[in-house]
Protein backbone atom coordinates (compact mmCIF):
# COMPACT_ATOMS: atom_id res chain seq x y z
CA UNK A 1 -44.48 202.47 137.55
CA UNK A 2 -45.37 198.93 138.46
CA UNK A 3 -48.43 197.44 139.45
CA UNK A 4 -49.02 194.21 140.94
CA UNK A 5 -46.55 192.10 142.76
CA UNK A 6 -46.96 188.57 141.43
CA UNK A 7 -44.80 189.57 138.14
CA UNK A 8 -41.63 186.90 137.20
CA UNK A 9 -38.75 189.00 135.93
CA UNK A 10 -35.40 187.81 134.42
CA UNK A 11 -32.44 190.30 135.22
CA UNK A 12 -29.23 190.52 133.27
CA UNK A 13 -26.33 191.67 134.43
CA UNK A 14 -22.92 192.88 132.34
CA UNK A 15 -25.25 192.02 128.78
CA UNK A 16 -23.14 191.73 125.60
CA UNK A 17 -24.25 194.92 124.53
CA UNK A 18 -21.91 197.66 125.58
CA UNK A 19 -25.16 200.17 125.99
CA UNK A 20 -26.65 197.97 129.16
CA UNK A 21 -25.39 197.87 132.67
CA UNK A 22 -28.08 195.85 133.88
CA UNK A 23 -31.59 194.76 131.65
CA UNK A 24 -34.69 193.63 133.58
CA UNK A 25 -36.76 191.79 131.44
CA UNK A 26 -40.67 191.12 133.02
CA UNK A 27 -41.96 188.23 131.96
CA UNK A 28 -46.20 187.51 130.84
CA UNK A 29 -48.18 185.01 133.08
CA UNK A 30 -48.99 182.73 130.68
CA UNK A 31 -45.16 182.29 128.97
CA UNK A 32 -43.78 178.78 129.46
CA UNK A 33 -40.52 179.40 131.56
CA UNK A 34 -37.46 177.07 130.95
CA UNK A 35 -34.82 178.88 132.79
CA UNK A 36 -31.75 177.77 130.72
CA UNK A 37 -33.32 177.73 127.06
CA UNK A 38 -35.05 181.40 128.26
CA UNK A 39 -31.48 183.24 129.36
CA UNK A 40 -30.17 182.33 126.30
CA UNK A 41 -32.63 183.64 124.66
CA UNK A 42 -32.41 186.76 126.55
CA UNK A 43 -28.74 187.32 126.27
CA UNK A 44 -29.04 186.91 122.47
CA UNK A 45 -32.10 189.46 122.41
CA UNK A 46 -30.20 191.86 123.88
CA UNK A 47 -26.91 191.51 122.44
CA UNK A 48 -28.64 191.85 119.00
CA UNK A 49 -30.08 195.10 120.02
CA UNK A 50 -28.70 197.77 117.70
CA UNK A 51 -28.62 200.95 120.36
CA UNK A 52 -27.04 204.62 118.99
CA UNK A 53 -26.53 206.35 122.32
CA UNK A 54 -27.61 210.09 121.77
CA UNK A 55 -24.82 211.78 123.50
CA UNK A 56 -22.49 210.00 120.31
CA UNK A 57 -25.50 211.79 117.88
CA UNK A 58 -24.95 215.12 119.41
CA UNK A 59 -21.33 214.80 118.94
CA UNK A 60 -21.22 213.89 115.53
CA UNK A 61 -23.99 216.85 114.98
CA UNK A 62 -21.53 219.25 116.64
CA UNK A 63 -18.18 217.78 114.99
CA UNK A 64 -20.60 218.22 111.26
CA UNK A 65 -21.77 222.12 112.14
CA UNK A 66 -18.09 222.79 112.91
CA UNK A 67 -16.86 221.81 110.08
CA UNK A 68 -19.70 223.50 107.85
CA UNK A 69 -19.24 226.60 109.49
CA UNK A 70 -14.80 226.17 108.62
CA UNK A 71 -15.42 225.22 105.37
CA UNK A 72 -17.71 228.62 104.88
CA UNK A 73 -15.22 230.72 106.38
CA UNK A 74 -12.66 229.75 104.41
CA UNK A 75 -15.07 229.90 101.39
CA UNK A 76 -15.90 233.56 102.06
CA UNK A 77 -11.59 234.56 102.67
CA UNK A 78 -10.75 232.66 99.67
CA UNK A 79 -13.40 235.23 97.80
CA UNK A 80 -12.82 237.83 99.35
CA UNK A 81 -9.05 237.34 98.67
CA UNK A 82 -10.14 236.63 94.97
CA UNK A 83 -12.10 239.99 94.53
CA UNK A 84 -9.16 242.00 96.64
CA UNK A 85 -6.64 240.48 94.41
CA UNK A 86 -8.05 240.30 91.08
CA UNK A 87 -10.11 243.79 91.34
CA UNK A 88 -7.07 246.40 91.75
C-alpha cells in the first residue's frame, strides 16, 4: 500500500537482471537527486542483485527426492537379489 502522493520514484524497465521485468525504486525526501549519476546507480544496484527464483528451488528439490528415492530402490533390488541369490 502507498500513502502519500508527493513520493519521487525512479522506474526501470528491461534491468540487467534476468529476474526483473520492471523495478520501481521510491526515492526519500531528503536524497540529493542527480538524474544521470542516480540511474546508474540504480541499474548497477539491481543488476548486482543475486535473486534464486523459487520455482528453480522446487525443481532442483524435486529432481534431488527423485533421485534419492531411485537410488533406494535400486539399493533394496540389488539386496534383495543378493539374499535371493546367495541364500539357496
Amino acid at each position: 500500500m502507498l500513502k502519500g502522493v508527493n513520493k519521487q520514484i525512479i522506474e526501470v524497465n528491461h534491468p540487467e537482471n534476468d529476474c526483473f521485468e520492471k523495478v520501481i525504486l521510491f526515492l526519500k525526501n531528503d536524497c540529493d537527486f542527480k538524474r544521470p549519476l542516480f540511474e546508474r546507480q540504480c541499474s548497477e544496484y539491481i543488476g548486482s542483485l543475486n535473486v534464486r527464483l523459487r520455482r528453480q528451488t522446487k525443481i532442483m528439490r524435486a529432481l534431488r527426492i527423485t533421485a534419492l528415492l531411485g537410488i533406494s530402490a535400486g539399493a533394496g533390488a540389488l539386496l534383495m537379489w543378493g539374499i535371493i541369490t546367495f541364500a539357496v
